[in-house]
C-alpha atoms as a PDB file:
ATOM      1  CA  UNK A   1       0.000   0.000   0.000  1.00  0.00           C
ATOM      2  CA  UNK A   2       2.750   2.512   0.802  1.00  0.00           C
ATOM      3  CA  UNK A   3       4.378   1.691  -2.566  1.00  0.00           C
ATOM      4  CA  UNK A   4       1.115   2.647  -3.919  1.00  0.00           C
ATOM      5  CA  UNK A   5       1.177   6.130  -2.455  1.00  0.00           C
ATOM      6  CA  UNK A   6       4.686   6.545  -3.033  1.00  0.00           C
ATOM      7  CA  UNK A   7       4.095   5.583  -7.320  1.00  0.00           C
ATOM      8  CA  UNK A   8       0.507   7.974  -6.913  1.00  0.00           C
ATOM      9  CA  UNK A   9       2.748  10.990  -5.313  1.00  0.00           C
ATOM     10  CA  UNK A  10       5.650  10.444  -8.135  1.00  0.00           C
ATOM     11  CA  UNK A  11       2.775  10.313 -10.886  1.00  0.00           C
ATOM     12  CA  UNK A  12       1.672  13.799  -9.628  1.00  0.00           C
ATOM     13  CA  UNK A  13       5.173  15.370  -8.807  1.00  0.00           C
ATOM     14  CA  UNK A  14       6.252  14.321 -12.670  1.00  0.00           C
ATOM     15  CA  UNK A  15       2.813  15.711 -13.964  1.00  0.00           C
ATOM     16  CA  UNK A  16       2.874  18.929 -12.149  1.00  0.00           C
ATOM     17  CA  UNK A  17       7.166  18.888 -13.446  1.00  0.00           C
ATOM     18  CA  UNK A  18       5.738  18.606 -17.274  1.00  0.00           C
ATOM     19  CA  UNK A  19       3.008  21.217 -16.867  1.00  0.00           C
ATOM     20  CA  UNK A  20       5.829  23.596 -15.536  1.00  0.00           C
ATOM     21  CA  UNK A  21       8.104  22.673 -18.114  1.00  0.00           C
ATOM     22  CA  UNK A  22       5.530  23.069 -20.695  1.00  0.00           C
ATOM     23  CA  UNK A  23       4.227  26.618 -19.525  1.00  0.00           C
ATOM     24  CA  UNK A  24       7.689  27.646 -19.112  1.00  0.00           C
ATOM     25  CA  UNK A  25       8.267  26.839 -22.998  1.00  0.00           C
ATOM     26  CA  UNK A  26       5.453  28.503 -24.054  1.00  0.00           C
ATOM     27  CA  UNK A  27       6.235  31.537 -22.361  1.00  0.00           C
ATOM     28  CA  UNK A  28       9.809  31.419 -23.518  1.00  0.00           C
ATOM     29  CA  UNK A  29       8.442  31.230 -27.501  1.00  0.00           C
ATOM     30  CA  UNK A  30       5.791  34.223 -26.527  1.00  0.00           C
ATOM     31  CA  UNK A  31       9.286  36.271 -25.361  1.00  0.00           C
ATOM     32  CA  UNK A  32      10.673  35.310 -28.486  1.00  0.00           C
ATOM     33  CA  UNK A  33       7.785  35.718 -30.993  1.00  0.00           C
ATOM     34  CA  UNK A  34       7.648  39.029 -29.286  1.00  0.00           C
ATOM     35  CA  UNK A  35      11.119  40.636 -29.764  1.00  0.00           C
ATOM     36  CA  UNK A  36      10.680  38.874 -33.244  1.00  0.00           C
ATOM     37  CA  UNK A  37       8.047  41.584 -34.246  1.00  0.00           C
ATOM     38  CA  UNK A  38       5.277  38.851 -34.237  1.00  0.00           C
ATOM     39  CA  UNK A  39       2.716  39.948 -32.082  1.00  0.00           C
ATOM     40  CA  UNK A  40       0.148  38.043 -33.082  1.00  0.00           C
ATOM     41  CA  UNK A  41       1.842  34.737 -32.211  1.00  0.00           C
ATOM     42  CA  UNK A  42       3.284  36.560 -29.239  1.00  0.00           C
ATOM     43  CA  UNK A  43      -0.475  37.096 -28.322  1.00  0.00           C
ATOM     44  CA  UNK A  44      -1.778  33.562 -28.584  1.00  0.00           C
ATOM     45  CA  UNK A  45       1.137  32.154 -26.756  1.00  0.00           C
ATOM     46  CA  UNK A  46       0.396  34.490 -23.795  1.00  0.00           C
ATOM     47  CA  UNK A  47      -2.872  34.144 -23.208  1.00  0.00           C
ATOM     48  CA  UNK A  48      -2.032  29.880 -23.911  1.00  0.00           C
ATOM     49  CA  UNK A  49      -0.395  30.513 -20.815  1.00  0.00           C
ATOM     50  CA  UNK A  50      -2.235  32.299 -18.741  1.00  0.00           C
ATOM     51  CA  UNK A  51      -5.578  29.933 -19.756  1.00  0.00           C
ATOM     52  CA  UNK A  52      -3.572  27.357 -18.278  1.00  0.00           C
ATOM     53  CA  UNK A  53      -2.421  28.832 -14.836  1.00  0.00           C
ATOM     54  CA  UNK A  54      -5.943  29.822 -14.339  1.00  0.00           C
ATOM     55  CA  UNK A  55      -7.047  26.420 -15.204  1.00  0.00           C
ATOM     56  CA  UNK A  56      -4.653  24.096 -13.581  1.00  0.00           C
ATOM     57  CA  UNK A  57      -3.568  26.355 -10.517  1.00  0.00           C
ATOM     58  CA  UNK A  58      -6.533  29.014 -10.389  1.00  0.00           C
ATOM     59  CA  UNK A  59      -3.990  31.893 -10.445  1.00  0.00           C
ATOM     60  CA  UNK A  60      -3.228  35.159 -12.289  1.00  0.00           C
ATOM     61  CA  UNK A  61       0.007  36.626 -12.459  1.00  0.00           C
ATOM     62  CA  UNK A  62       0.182  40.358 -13.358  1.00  0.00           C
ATOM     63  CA  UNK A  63       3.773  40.050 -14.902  1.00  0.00           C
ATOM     64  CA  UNK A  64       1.907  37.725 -17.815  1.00  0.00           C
ATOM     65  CA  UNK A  65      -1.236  40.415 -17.995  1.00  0.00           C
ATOM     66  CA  UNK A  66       1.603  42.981 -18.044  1.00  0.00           C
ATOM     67  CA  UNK A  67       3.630  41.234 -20.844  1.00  0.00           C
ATOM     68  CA  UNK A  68       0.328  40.291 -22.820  1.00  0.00           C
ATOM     69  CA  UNK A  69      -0.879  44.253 -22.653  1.00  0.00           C
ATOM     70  CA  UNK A  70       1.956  45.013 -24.190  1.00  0.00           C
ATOM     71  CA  UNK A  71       1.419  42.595 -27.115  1.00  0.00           C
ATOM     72  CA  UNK A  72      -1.841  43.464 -28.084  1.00  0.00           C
ATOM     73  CA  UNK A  73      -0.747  47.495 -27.622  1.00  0.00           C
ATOM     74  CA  UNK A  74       2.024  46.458 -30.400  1.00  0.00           C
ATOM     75  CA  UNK A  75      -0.611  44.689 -32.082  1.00  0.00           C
ATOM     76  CA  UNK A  76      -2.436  47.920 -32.332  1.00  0.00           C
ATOM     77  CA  UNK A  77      -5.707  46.449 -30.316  1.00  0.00           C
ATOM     78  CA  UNK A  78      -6.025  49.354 -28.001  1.00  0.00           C
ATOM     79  CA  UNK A  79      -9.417  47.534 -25.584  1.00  0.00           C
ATOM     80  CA  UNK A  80      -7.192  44.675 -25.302  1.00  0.00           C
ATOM     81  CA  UNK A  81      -4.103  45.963 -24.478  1.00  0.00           C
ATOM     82  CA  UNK A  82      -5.544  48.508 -21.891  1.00  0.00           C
ATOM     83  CA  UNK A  83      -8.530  45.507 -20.316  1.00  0.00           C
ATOM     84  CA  UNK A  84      -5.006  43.460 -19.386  1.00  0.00           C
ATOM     85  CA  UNK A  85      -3.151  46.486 -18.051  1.00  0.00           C
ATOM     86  CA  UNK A  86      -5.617  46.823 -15.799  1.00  0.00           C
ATOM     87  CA  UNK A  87      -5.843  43.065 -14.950  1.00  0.00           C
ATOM     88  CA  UNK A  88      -2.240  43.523 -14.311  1.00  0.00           C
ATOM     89  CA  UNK A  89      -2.742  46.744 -11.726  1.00  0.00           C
ATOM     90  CA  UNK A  90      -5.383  44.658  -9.875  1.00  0.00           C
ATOM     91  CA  UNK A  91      -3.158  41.920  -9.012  1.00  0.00           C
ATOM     92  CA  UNK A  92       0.051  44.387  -8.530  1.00  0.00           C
ATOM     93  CA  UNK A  93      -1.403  48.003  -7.806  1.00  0.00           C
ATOM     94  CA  UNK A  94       1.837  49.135  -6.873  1.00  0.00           C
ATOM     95  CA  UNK A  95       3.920  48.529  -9.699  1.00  0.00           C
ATOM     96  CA  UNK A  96       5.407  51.321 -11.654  1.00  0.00           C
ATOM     97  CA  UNK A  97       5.885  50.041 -14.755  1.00  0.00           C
ATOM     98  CA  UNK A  98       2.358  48.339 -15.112  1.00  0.00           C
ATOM     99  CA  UNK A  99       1.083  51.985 -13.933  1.00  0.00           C
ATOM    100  CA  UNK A 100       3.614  54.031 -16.519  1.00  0.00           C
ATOM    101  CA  UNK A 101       2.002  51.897 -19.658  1.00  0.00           C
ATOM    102  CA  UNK A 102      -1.073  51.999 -18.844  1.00  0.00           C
ATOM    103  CA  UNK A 103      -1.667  55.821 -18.605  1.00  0.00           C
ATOM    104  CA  UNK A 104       0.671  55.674 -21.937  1.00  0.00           C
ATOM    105  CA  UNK A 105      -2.191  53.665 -23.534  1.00  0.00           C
ATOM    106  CA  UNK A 106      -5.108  55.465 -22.192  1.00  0.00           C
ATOM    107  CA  UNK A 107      -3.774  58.689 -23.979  1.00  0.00           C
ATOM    108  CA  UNK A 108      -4.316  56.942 -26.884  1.00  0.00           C
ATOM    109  CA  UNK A 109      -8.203  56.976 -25.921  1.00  0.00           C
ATOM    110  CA  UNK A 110     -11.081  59.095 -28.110  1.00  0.00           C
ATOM    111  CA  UNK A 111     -12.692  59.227 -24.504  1.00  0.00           C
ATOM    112  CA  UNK A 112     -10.770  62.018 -22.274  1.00  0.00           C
ATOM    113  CA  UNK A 113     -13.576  62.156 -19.449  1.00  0.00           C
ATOM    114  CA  UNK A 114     -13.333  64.566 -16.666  1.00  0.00           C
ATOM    115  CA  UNK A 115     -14.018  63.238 -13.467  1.00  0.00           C
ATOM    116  CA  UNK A 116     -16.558  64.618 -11.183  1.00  0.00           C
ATOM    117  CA  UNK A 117     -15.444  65.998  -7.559  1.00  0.00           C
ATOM    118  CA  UNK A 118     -17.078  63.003  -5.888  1.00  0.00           C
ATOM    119  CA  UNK A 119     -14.697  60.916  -8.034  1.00  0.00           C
ATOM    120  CA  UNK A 120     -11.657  63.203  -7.773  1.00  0.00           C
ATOM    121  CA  UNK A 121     -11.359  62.536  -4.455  1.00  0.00           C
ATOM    122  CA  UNK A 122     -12.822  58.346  -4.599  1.00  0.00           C
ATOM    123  CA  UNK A 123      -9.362  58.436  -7.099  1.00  0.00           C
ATOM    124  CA  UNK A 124      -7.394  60.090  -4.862  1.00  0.00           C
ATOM    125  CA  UNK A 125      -8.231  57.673  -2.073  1.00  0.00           C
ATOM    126  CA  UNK A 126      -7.698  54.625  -3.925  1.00  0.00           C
ATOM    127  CA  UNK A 127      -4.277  56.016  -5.081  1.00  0.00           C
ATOM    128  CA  UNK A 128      -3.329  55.612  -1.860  1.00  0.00           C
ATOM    129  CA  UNK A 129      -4.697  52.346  -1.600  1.00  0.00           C
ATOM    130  CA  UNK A 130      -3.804  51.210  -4.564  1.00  0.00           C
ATOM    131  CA  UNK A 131       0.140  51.414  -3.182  1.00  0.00           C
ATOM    132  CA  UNK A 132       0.235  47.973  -2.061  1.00  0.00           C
ATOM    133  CA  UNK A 133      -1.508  44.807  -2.754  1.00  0.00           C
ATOM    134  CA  UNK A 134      -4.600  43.157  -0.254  1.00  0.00           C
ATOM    135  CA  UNK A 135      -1.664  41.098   0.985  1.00  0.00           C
ATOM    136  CA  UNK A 136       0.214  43.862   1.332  1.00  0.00           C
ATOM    137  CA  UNK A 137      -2.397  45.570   3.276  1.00  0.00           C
ATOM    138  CA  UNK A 138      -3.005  42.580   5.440  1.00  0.00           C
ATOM    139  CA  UNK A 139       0.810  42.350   6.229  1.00  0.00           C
ATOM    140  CA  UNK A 140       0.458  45.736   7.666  1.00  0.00           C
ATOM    141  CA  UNK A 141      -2.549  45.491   9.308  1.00  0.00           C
ATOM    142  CA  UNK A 142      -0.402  42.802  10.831  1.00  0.00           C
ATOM    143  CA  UNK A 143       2.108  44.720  12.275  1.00  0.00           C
ATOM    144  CA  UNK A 144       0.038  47.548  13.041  1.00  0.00           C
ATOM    145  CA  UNK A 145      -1.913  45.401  15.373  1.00  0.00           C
ATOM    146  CA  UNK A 146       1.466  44.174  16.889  1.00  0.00           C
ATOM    147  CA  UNK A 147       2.763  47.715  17.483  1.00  0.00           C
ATOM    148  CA  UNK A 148      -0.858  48.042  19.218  1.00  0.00           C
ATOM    149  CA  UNK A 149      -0.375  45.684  21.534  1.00  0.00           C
ATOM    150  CA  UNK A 150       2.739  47.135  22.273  1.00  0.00           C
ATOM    151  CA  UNK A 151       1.606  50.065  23.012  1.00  0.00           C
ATOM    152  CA  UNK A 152      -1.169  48.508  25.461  1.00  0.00           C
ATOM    153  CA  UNK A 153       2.229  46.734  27.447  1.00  0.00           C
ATOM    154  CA  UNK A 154       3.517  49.810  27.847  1.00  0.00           C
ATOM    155  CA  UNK A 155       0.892  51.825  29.123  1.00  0.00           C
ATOM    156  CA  UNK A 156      -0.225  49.046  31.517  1.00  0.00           C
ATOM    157  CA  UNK A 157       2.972  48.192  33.160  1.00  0.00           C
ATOM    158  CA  UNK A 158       5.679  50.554  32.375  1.00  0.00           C
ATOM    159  CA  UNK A 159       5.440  53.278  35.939  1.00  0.00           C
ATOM    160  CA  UNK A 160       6.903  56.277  33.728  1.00  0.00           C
ATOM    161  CA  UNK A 161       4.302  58.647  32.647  1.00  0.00           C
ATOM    162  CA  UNK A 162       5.898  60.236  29.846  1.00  0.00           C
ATOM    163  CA  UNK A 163       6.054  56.538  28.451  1.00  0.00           C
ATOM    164  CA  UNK A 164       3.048  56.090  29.505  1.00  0.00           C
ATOM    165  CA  UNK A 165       1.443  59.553  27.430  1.00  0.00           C
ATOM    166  CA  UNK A 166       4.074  58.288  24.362  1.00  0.00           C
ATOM    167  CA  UNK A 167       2.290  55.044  24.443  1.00  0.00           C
ATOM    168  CA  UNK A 168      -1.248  56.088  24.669  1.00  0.00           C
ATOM    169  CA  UNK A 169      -1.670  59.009  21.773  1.00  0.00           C
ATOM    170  CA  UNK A 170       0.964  56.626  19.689  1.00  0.00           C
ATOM    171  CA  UNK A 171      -1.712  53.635  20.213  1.00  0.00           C
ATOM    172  CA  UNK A 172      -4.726  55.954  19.211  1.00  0.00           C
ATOM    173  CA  UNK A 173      -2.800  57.021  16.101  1.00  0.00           C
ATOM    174  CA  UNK A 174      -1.644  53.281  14.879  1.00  0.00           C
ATOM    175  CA  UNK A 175      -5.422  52.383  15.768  1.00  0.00           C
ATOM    176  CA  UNK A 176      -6.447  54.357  13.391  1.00  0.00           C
ATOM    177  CA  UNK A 177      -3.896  53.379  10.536  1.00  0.00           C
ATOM    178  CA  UNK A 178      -4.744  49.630  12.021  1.00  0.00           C
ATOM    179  CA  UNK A 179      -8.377  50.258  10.624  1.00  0.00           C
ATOM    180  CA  UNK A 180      -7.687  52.114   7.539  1.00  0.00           C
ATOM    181  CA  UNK A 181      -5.203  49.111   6.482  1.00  0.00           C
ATOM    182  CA  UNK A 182      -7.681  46.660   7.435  1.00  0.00           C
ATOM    183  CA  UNK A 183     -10.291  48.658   5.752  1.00  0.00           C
ATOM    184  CA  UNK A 184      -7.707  48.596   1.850  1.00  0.00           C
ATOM    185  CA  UNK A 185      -7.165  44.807   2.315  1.00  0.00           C
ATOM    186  CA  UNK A 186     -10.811  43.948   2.446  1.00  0.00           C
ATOM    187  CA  UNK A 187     -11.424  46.450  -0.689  1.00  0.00           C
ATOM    188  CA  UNK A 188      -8.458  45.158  -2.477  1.00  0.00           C
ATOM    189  CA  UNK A 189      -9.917  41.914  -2.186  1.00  0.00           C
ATOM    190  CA  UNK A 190     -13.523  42.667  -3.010  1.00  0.00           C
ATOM    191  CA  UNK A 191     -12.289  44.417  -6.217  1.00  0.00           C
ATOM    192  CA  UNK A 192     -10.517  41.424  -7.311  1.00  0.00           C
ATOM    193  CA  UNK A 193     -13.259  39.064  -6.652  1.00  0.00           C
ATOM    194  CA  UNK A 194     -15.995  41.045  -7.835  1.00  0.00           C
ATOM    195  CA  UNK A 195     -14.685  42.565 -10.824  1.00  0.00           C
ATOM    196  CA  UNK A 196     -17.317  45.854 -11.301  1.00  0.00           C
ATOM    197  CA  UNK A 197     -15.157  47.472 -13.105  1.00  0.00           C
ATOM    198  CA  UNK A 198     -14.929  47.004 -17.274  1.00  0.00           C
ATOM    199  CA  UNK A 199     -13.152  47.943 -20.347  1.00  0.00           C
ATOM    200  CA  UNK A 200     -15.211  48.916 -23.691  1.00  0.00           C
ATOM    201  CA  UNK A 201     -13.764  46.595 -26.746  1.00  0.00           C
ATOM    202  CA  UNK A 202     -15.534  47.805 -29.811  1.00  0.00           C
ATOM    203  CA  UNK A 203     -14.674  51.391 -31.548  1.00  0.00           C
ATOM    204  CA  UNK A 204     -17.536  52.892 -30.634  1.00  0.00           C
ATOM    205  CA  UNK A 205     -20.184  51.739 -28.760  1.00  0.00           C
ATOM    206  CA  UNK A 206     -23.850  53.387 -27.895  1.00  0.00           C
ATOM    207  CA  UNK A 207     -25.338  54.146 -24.142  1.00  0.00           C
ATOM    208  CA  UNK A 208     -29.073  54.260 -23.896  1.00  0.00           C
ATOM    209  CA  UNK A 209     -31.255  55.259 -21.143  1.00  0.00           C
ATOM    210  CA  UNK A 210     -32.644  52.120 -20.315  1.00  0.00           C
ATOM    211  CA  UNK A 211     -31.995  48.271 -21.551  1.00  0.00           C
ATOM    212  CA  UNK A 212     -33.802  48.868 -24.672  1.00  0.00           C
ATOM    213  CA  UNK A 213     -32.390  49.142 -28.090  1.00  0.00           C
ATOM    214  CA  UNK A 214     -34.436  51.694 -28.796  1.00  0.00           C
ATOM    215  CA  UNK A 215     -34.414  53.654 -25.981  1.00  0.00           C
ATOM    216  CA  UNK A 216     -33.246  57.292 -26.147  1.00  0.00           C
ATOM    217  CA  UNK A 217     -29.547  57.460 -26.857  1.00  0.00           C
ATOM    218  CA  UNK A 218     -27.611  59.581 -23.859  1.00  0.00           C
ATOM    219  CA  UNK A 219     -24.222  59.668 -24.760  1.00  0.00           C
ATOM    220  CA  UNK A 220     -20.978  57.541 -26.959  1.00  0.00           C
ATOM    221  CA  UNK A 221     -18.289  56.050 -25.929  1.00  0.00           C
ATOM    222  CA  UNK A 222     -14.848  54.422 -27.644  1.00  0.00           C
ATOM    223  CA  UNK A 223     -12.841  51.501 -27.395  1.00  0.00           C
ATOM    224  CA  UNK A 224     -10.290  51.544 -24.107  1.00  0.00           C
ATOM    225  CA  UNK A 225     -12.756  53.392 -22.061  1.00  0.00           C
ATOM    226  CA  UNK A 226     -12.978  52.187 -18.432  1.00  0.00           C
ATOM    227  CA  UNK A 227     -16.286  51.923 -16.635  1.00  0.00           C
ATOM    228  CA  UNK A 228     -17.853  50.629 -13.361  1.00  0.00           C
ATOM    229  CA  UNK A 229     -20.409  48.223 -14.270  1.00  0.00           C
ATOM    230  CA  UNK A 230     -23.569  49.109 -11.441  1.00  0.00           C
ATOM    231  CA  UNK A 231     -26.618  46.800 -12.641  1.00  0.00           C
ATOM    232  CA  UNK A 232     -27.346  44.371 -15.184  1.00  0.00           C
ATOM    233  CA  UNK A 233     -30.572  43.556 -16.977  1.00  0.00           C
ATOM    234  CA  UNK A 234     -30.444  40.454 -19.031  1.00  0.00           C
ATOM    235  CA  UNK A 235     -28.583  41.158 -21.869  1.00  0.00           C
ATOM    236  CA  UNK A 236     -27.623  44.499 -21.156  1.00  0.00           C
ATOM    237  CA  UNK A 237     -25.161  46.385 -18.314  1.00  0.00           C
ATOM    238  CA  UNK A 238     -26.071  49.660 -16.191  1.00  0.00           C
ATOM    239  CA  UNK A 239     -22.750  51.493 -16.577  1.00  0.00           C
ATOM    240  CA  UNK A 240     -21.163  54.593 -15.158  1.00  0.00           C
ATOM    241  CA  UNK A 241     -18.284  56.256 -16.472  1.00  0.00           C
ATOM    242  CA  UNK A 242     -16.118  58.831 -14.666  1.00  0.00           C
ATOM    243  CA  UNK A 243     -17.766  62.141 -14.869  1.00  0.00           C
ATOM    244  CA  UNK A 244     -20.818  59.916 -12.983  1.00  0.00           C
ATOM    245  CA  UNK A 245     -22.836  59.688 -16.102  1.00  0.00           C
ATOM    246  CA  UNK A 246     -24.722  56.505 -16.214  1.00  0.00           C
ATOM    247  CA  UNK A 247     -26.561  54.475 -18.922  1.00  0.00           C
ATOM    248  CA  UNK A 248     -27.392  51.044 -20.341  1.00  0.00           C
ATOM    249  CA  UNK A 249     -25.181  49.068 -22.932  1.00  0.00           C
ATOM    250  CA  UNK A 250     -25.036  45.917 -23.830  1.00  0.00           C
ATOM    251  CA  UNK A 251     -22.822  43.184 -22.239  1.00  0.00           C
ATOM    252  CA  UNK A 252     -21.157  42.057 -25.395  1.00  0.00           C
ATOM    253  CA  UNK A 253     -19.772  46.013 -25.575  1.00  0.00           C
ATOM    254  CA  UNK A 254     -17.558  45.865 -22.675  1.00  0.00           C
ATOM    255  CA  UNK A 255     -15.487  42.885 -21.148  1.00  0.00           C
ATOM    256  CA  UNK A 256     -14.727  43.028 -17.180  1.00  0.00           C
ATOM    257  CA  UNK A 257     -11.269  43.504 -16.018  1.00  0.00           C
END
């Protein structure tokens, strides 16, 4: 029986080596097909690869999303490239590079929408969230709530009062930070499970005041535009774009990030 388990565990170890290996070549011939000037094979080879790490391992990795935005920018497919730029920000908000591209891409938008105050500052905040990762977050909730507790030790049994005063306002201040960290993490993670947010693919697309085709048209918008998706009604999406204009399209216009 334990020769069993031991041939069962080498079957797996060997299958999971030859799915490695074989995701490993592909990605090496997308690198290649790339720096060739191929983009189209550079394309399929990417998203070949990232098909299968969602599929065998349920996992994204924003360096692929990253490498595959560029491919489809180069590619001139301006939705595409800018849909997996984002997919890449939501898994890494805080890299630079992933950042730097994407606002390259979105300047080569028709849709230059001014956001409203309300959103001004909603962006502002989640620039600052946006700095690290929902692990990242957690990790310093983490420590925050360690430094808390210090604080706590040292008010309760150190007899100096000026450590005492140190320790109090210092624990009321990494409270606070405590919460707001705990507060990122949890909308980190809701963003990446739930996904509201959406990326219009054709040229030029039509919003309508309600799910009806022939409903009164409100406004247009263009490929690469980003909106928050707020509703849906069978075959069609309640959107909202930055500016906090909101209308009906429908779903096959815009593909979630």
């Amino acid at each position: 029986m334990k020769l069993l388990h031991k041939h069962i565990a080498l079957f797996f170890a060997l299958a999971c080596s030859i799915s490695v290996f074989s995701s490993n070549t592909v990605l090496a011939e997308a690198e290649e097909a790339f720096r060739a000037g191929d983009f189209a094979r550079s394309i399929e080879l990417y998203e070949t690869v990232i098909a299968q790490e969602l599929a065998e391992n349920n996992r994204e990795s924003a360096q692929l999303h990253y490498n595959l935005g560029n491919a489809y920018f180069r590619n001139n497919e301006l939705g595409r490239a800018i849909l997996n730029f984002e997919r890449a920000l939501l898994l890494d908000p805080g890299n630079s590079d992933i950042r730097h591209n994407l606002r390259f891409a979105r300047n080569h938008t028709i849709d230059h929408i001014e956001p409203s105050a309300t959103a001004f500052l909603t962006n502002w905040i989640s620039g600052i969230r946006n700095l690290l990762s929902s692990n990242g977050w957690a990790i310093t909730a983490i420590v925050l709530f360690l430094l808390f507790l210090g604080c706590i030790a040292v008010f309760l049994f150190v007899p100096y009062v000026w450590a005492r005063k140190t320790a109090f306002y210092s624990g009321i201040v990494i409270f606070l930070f405590l919460i707001m960290a705990n507060a990122f993490a949890f909308r980190q993670k809701n963003e990446r499970v739930n996904r509201n947010f959406a990326i219009v693919m054709p040229s030029g697309i039509s919003v309508n005041a309600s799910p009806d085709a022939n409903s009164n048209q409100l406004f247009q918008l263009h490929e690469g535009t980003k909106v928050r998706i707020r509703n849906s009604d069978g075959n069609w999406y309640e959107i909202e774009i930055a500016n906090g204009s909101v209308g009906w399209t429908l779903r096959q216009n815009v593909e979630r990030i």
